[in-house]
Protein backbone atom coordinates (compact mmCIF):
# COMPACT_ATOMS: atom_id res chain seq x y z
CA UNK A 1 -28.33 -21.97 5.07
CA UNK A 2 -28.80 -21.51 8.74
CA UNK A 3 -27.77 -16.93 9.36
CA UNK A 4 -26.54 -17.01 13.09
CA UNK A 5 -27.06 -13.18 13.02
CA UNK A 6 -31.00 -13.21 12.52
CA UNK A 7 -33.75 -14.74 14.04
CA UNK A 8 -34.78 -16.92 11.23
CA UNK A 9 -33.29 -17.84 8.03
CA UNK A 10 -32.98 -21.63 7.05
CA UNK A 11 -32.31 -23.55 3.90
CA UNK A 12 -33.31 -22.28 0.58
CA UNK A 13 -34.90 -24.59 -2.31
CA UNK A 14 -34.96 -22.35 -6.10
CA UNK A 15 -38.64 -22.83 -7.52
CA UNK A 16 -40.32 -21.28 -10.48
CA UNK A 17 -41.48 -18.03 -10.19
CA UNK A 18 -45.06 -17.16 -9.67
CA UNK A 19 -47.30 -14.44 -11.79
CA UNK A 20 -47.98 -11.30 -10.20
CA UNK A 21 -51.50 -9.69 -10.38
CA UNK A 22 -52.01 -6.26 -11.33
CA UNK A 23 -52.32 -3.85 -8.63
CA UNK A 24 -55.91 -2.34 -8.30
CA UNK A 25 -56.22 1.51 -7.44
CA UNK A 26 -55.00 3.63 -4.75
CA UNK A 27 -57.39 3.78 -1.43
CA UNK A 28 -57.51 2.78 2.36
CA UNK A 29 -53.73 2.07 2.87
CA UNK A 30 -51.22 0.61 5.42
CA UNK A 31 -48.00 1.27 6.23
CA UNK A 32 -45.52 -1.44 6.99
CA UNK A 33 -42.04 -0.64 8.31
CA UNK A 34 -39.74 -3.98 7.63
CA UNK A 35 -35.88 -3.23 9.86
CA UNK A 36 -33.64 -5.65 8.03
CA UNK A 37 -30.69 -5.94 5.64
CA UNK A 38 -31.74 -4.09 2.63
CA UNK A 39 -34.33 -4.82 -0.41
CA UNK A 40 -33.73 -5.86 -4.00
CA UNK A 41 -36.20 -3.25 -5.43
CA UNK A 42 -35.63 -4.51 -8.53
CA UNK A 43 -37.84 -7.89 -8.14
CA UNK A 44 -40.78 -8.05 -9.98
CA UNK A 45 -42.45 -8.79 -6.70
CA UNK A 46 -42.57 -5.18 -5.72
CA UNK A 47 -44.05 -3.51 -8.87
CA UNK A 48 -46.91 -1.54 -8.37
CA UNK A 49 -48.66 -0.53 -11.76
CA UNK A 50 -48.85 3.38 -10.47
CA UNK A 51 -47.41 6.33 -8.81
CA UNK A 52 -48.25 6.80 -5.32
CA UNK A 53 -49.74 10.20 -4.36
CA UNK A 54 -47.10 12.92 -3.44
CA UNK A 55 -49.32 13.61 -0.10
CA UNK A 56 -48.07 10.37 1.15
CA UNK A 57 -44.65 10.60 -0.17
CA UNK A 58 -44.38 14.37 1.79
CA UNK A 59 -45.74 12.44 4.86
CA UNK A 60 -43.13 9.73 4.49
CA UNK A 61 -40.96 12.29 4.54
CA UNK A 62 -39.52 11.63 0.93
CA UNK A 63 -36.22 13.31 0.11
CA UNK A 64 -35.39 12.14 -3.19
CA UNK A 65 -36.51 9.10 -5.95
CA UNK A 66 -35.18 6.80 -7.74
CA UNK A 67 -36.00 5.81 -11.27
CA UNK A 68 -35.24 2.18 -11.87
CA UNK A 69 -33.61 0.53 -14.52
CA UNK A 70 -36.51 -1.94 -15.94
CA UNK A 71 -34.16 -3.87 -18.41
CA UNK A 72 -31.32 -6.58 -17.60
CA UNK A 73 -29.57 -8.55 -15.07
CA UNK A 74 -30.10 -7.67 -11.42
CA UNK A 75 -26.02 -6.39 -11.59
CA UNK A 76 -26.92 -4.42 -15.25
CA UNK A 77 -29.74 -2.76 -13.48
CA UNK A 78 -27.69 -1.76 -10.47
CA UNK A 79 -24.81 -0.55 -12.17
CA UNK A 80 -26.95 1.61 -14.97
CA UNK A 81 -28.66 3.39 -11.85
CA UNK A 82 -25.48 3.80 -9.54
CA UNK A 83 -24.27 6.76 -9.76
CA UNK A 84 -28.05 8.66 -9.71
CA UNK A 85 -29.31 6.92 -7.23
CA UNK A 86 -26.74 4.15 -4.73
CA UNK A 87 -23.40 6.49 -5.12
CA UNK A 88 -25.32 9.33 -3.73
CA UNK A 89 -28.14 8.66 -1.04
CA UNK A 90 -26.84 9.71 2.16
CA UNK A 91 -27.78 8.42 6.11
CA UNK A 92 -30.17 11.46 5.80
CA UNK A 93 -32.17 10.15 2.74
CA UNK A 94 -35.90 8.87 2.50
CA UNK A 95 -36.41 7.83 -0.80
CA UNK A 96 -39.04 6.26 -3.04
CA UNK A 97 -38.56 4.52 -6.17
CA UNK A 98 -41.42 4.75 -8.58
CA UNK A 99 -43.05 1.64 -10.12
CA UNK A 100 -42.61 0.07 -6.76
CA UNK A 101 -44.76 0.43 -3.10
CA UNK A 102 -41.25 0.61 -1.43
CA UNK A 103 -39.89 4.16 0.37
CA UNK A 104 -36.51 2.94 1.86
CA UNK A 105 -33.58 4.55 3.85
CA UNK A 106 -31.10 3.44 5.98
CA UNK A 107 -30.14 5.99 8.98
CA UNK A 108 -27.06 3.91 10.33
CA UNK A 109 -25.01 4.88 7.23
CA UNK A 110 -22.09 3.05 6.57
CA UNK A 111 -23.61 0.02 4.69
CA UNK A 112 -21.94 -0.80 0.98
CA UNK A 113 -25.14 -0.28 -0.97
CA UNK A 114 -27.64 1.98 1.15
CA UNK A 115 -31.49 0.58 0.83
CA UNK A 116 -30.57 -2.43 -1.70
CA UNK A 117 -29.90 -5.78 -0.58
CA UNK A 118 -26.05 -6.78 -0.33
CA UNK A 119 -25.59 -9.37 -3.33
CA UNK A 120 -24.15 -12.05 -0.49
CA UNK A 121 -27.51 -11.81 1.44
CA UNK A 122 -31.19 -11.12 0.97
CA UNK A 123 -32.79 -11.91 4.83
CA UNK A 124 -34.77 -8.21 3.77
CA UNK A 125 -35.95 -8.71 0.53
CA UNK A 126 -37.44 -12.32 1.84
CA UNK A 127 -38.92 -10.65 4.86
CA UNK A 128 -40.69 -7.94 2.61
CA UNK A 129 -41.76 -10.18 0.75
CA UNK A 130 -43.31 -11.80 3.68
CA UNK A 131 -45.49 -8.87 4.41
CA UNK A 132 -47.07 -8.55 1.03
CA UNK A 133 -47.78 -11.78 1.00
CA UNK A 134 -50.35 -11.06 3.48
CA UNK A 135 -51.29 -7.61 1.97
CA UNK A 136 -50.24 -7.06 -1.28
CA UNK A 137 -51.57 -3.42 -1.14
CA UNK A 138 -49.26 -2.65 1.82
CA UNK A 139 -46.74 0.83 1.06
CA UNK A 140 -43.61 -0.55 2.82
CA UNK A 141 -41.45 2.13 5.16
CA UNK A 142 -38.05 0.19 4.53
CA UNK A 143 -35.48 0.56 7.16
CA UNK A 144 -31.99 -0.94 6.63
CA UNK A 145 -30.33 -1.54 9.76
CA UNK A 146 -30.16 -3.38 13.14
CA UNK A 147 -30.03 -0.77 15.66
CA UNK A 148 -31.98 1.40 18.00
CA UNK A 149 -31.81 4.23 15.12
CA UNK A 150 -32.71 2.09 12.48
CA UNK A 151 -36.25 0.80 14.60
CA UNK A 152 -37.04 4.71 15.66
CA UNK A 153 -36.52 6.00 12.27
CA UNK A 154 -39.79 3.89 11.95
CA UNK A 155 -41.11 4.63 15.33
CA UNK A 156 -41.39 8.59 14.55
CA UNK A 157 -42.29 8.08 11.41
CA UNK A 158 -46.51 9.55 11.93
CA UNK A 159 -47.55 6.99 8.56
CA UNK A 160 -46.11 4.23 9.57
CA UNK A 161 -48.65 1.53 11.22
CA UNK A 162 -46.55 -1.73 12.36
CA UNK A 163 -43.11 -1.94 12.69
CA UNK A 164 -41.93 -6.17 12.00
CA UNK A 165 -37.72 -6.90 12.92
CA UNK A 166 -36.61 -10.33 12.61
CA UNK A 167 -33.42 -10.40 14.27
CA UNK A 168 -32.13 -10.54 17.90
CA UNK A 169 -29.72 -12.50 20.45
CA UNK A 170 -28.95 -16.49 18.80
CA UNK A 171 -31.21 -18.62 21.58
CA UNK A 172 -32.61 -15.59 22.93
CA UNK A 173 -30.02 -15.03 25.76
CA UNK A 174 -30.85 -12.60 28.05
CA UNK A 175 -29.15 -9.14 26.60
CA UNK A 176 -30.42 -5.57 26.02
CA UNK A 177 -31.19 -5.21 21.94
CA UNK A 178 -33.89 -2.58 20.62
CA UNK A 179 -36.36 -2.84 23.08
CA UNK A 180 -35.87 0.44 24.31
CA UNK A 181 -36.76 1.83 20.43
CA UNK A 182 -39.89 -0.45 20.63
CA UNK A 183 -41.20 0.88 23.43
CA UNK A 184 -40.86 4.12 21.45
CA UNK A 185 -42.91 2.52 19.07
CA UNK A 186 -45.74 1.22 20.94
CA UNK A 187 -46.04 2.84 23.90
CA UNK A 188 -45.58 5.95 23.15
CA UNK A 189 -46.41 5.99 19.24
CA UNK A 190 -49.11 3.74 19.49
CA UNK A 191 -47.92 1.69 16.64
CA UNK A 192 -47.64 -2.05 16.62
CA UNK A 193 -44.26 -4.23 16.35
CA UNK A 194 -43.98 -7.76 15.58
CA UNK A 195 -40.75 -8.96 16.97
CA UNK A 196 -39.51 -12.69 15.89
CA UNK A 197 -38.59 -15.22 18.13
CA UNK A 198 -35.43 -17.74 18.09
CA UNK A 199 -35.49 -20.74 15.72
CA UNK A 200 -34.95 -23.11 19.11
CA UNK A 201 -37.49 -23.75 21.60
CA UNK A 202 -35.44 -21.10 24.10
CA UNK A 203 -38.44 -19.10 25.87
CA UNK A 204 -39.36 -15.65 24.57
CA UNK A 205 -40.34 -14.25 27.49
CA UNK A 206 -35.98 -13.07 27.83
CA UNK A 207 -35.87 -12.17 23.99
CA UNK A 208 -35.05 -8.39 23.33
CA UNK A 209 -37.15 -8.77 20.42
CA UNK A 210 -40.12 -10.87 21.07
CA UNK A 211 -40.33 -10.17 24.67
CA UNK A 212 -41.20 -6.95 25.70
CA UNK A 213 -44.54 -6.97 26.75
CA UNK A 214 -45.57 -3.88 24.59
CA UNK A 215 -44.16 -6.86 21.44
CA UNK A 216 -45.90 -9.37 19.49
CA UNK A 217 -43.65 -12.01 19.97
CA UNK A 218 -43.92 -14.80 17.20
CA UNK A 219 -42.62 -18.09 16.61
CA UNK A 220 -43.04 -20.49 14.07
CA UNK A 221 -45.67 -23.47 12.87
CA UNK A 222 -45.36 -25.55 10.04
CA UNK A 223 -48.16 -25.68 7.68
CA UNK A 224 -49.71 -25.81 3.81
CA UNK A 225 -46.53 -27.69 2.43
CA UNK A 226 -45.18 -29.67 5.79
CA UNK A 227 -48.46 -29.28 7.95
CA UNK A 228 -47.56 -31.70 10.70
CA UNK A 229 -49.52 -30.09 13.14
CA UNK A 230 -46.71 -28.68 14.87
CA UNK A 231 -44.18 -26.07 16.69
CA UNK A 232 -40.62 -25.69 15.44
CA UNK A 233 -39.54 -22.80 17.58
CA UNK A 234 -39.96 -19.83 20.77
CA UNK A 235 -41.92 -21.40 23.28
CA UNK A 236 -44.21 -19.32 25.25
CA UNK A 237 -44.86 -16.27 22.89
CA UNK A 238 -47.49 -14.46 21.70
CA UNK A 239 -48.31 -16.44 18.90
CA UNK A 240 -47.13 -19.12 16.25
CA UNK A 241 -47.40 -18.48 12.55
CA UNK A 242 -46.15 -19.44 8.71
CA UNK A 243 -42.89 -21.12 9.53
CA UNK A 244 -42.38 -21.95 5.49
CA UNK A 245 -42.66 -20.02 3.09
CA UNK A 246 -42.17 -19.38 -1.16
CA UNK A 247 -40.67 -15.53 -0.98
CA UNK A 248 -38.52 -13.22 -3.63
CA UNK A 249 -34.50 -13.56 -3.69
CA UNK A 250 -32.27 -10.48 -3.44
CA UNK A 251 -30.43 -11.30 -6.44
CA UNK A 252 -32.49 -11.42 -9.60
CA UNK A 253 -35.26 -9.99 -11.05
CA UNK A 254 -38.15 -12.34 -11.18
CA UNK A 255 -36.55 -15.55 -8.73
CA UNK A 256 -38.15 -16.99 -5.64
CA UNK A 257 -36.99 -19.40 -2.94
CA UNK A 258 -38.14 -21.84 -0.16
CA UNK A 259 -37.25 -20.68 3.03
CA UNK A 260 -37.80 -20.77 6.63
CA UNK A 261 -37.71 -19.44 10.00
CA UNK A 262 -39.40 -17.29 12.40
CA UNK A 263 -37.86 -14.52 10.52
CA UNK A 264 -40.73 -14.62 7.72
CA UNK A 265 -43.66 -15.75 9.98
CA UNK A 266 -42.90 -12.44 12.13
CA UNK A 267 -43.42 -10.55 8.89
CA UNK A 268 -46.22 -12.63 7.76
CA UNK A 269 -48.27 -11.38 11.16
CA UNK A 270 -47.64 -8.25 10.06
CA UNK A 271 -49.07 -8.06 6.46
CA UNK A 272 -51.98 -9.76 8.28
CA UNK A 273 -52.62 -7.17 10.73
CA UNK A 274 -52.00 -4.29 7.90
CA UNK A 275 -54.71 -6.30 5.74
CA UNK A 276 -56.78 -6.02 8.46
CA UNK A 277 -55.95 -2.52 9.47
CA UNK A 278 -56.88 -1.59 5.53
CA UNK A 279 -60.13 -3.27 5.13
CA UNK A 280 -61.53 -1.39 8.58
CA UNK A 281 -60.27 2.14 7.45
CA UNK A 282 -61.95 1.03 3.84
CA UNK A 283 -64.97 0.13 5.79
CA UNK A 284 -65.31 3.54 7.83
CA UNK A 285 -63.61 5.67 5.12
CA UNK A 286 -60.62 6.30 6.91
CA UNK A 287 -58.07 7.38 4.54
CA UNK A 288 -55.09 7.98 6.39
CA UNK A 289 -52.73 5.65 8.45
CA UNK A 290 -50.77 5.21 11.80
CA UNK A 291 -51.54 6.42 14.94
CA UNK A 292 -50.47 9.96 15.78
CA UNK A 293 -51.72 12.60 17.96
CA UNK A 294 -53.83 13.81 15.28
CA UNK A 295 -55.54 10.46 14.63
CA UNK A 296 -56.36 10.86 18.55
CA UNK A 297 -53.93 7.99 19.10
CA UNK A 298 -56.01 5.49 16.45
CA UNK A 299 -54.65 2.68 14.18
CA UNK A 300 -58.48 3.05 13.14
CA UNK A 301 -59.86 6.40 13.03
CA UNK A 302 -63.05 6.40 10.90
CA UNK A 303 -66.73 7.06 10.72
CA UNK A 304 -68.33 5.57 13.49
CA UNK A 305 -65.86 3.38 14.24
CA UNK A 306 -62.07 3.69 16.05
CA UNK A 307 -59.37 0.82 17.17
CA UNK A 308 -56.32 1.30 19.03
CA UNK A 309 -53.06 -0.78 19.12
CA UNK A 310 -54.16 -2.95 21.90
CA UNK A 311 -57.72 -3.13 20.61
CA UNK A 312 -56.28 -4.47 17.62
CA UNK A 313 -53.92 -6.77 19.98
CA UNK A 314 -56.50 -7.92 21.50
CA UNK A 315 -58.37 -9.50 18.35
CA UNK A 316 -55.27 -11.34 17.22
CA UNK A 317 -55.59 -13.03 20.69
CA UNK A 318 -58.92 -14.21 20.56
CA UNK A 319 -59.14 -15.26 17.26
CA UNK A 320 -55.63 -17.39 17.13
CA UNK A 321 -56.26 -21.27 17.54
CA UNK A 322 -54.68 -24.69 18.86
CA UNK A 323 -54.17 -27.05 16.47
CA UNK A 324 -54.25 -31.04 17.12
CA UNK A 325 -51.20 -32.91 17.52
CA UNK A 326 -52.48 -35.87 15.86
CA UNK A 327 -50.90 -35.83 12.48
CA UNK A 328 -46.94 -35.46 14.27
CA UNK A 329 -44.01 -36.66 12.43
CA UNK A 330 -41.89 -37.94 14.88
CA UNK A 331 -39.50 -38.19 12.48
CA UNK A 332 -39.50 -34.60 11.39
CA UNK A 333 -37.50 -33.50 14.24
CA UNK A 334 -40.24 -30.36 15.46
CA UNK A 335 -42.15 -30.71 18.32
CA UNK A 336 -45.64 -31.86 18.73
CA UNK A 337 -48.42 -29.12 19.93
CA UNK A 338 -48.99 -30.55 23.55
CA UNK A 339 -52.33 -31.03 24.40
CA UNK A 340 -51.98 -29.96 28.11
CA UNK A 341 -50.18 -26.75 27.96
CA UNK A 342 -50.20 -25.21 24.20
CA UNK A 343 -49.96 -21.56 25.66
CA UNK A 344 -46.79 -23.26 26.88
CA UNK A 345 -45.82 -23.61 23.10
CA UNK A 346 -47.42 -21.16 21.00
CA UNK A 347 -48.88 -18.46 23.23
CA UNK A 348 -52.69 -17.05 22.59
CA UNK A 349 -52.30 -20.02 19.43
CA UNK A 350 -51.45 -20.12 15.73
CA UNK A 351 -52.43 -17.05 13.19
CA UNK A 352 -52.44 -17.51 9.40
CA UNK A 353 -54.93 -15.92 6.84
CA UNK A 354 -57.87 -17.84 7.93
CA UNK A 355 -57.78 -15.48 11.27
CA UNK A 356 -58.08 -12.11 9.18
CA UNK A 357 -61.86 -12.51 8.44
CA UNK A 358 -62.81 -13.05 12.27
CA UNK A 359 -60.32 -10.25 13.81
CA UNK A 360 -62.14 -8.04 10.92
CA UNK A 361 -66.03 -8.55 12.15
CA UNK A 362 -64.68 -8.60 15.36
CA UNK A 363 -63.37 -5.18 15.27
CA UNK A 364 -66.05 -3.92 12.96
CA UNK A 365 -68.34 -5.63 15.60
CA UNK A 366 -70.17 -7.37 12.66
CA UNK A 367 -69.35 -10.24 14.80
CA UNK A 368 -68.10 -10.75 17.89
CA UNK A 369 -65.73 -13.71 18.97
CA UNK A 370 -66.00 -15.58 22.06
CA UNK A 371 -63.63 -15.44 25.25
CA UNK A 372 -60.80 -17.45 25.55
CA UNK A 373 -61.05 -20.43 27.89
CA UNK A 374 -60.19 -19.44 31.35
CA UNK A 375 -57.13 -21.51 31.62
CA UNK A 376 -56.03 -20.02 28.13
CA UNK A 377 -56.43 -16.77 29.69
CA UNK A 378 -53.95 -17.46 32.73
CA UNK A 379 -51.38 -19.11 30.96
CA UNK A 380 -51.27 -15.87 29.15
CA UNK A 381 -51.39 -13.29 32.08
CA UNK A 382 -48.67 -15.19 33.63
CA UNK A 383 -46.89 -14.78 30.61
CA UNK A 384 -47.58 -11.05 30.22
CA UNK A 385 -46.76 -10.93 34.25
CA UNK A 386 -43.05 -12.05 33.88
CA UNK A 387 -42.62 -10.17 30.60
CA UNK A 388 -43.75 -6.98 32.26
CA UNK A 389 -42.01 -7.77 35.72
CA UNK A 390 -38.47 -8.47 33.42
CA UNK A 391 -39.05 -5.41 30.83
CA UNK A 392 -41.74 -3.03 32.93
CA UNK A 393 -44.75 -2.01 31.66
């Protein structure tokens, strides 16, 4: 299934489900703000074996909860908990459902089911997914909606630490989207947002979501199942990541699908940086999370030790990598990273898990990674220069 509305969201293969570990204590924290279609916060993949603490539901902003229905179909479980909890949340609603790590809402009002996942799609509950598959201890700010609303309920939200949206313009034509909330977000917020970019090779430099300069634009690599060695989408963005992936369907209870698409490597960044983000706060006993006037501006803002959005930015850049091109399947109908001009392809390089330990001692200066190579470096000024001539600064 190819969804011409979002950025990524290919065909889906049914596999087993996979055991979910117990969740460990509550400590250093991150907040992750997913803008999609809704979540099915009834899949198993969300449970969280406690409560969270009412100090961060009050700085959420919590309105209301939501006990869940633990027994029966997906449908049997929504229509035991409909009329205390779907019939009655309002555009003006944050609310948390216990025995998850999700706080949801959905500002645009008007959707069938506010928060859950529409039975006839499930891009959200994928993308989610996405994120704590990277950081399973991440609390998730869900925001269900498309618009400039929808990204700024997120945006002036003081917890929340990255914003990730995976939709935008089909081949990244050239139109105004949310880029005006992002900014919000980054530049004046000093949060992060991962924006994905097309599933076609159309630059992301014009995208409304992965361009901006103040974005992390991401496009996708296959790897682990169908590692080829190579790009399969967004040339020229920031970076490249998880193309494929095993993630939670928005129907069920306990199901999980193949799918694919810059959609759920744009999320997959995220958890990464949020992992990272949580094991420097654990390291200099920083307790809160996002970046508000009161943290002094700081994603980071611990003993001895402080990191800002573009500080954090930065370490993505210099730890992400080239791969080889060697192991191409010309039949496979991707492209091949080119050996001249990868920057070209896949920005600053490709990002999985295997980058979280370096950005980490880098930023906690346990370690510090080398410089770029110089032509690395102005492929990817030139690419900041147009994005910043076409957007501003």
């Amino acid at each position: 299934m190819f969804c011409s509305s979002l950025s990524g969201c290919f065909g889906n293969e049914e596999i087993a489900p996979k055991e979910i570990e117990e969740e460990m204590g509550f400590g250093a924290y991150s907040v992750v703000a997913p803008i999609d279609t809704g979540i099915n916060v009834y899949h198993e993949r969300f449970i969280l074996n406690e409560t969270l603490p009412q100090w961060l539901l009050d700085g959420l902003g919590v309105t209301m909860s939501c006990n869940l229905t633990q027994n029966g179909s997906w449908q049997e479980r929504y229509e035991a908990d409909a009329a205390t909890c779907w019939d009655v949340i309002t555009a003006t609603d944050i609310v948390y459902f216990p025995g998850t790590r999700i706080i949801g809402t959905t500002p645009d009002d008007g959707t069938d089911i506010p928060i859950l996942d529409d039975p006839a799609d499930g891009h959200g509950t994928a993308v989610t997914g996405a994120v704590l598959d990277a950081n399973p201890d991440a609390i998730i700010f869900f925001v269900e909606g498309f618009s400039d609303a929808a990204v700024l309920a997120a945006a002036n939200q003081p917890l929340v630490d990255i914003i990730t949206t995976s939709f935008g313009p089909i081949g990244s034509v050239p139109v105004p989207g949310i880029e005006d909330a992002t900014r919000v977000a980054v530049v004046e917020n000093h949060k992060v947002h991962t924006g994905a970019a097309d599933n076609t090779p159309s630059p992301a430099v014009q995208d409304s979501t992965a361009g901006p300069p103040w974005s992390i634009g991401v496009s996708g690599y296959a790897e682990e199942g169908d590692d080829q060695k190579e790009t399969l989408s967004g040339s020229y963005p920031d970076i490249a990541a998880d193309w494929t992936q095993v993630l939670p369907n928005h129907d069920d209870t306990d199901g999980y699908h193949e799918t694919s698409g810059t959609s759920f490597a744009t999320p997959r960044t995220a958890g990464i940086l949020s992992l990272v983000l949580t094991q420097l706060r654990e390291l200099s006993g920083d307790m809160g999370s996002g970046a508000s006037e009161e943290r002094g501006g700081q994603l980071v803002n611990g003993t001895n030790l402080s990191v800002t959005n573009s500080q954090l930015r930065d370490a993505l850049n210099l730890s992400a990598w080239y791969p080889g091109f060697s192991t191409w399947d010309p039949t496979s109908g991707t492209m091949p990273i080119s050996p001249i001009a990868p920057c070209t392809q896949v920005g600053w390089g490709v990002v999985n898990m295997s980058n979280v330990e370096p950005i980490f001692h880098h930023l906690s200066e346990i370690e510090l990674m080398s410089n770029r190579p110089a032509d690395v470096v102005a492929c990817m000024q030139a690419n900041q220069d147009i994005r910043e001539a076409y957007w501003g600064e």
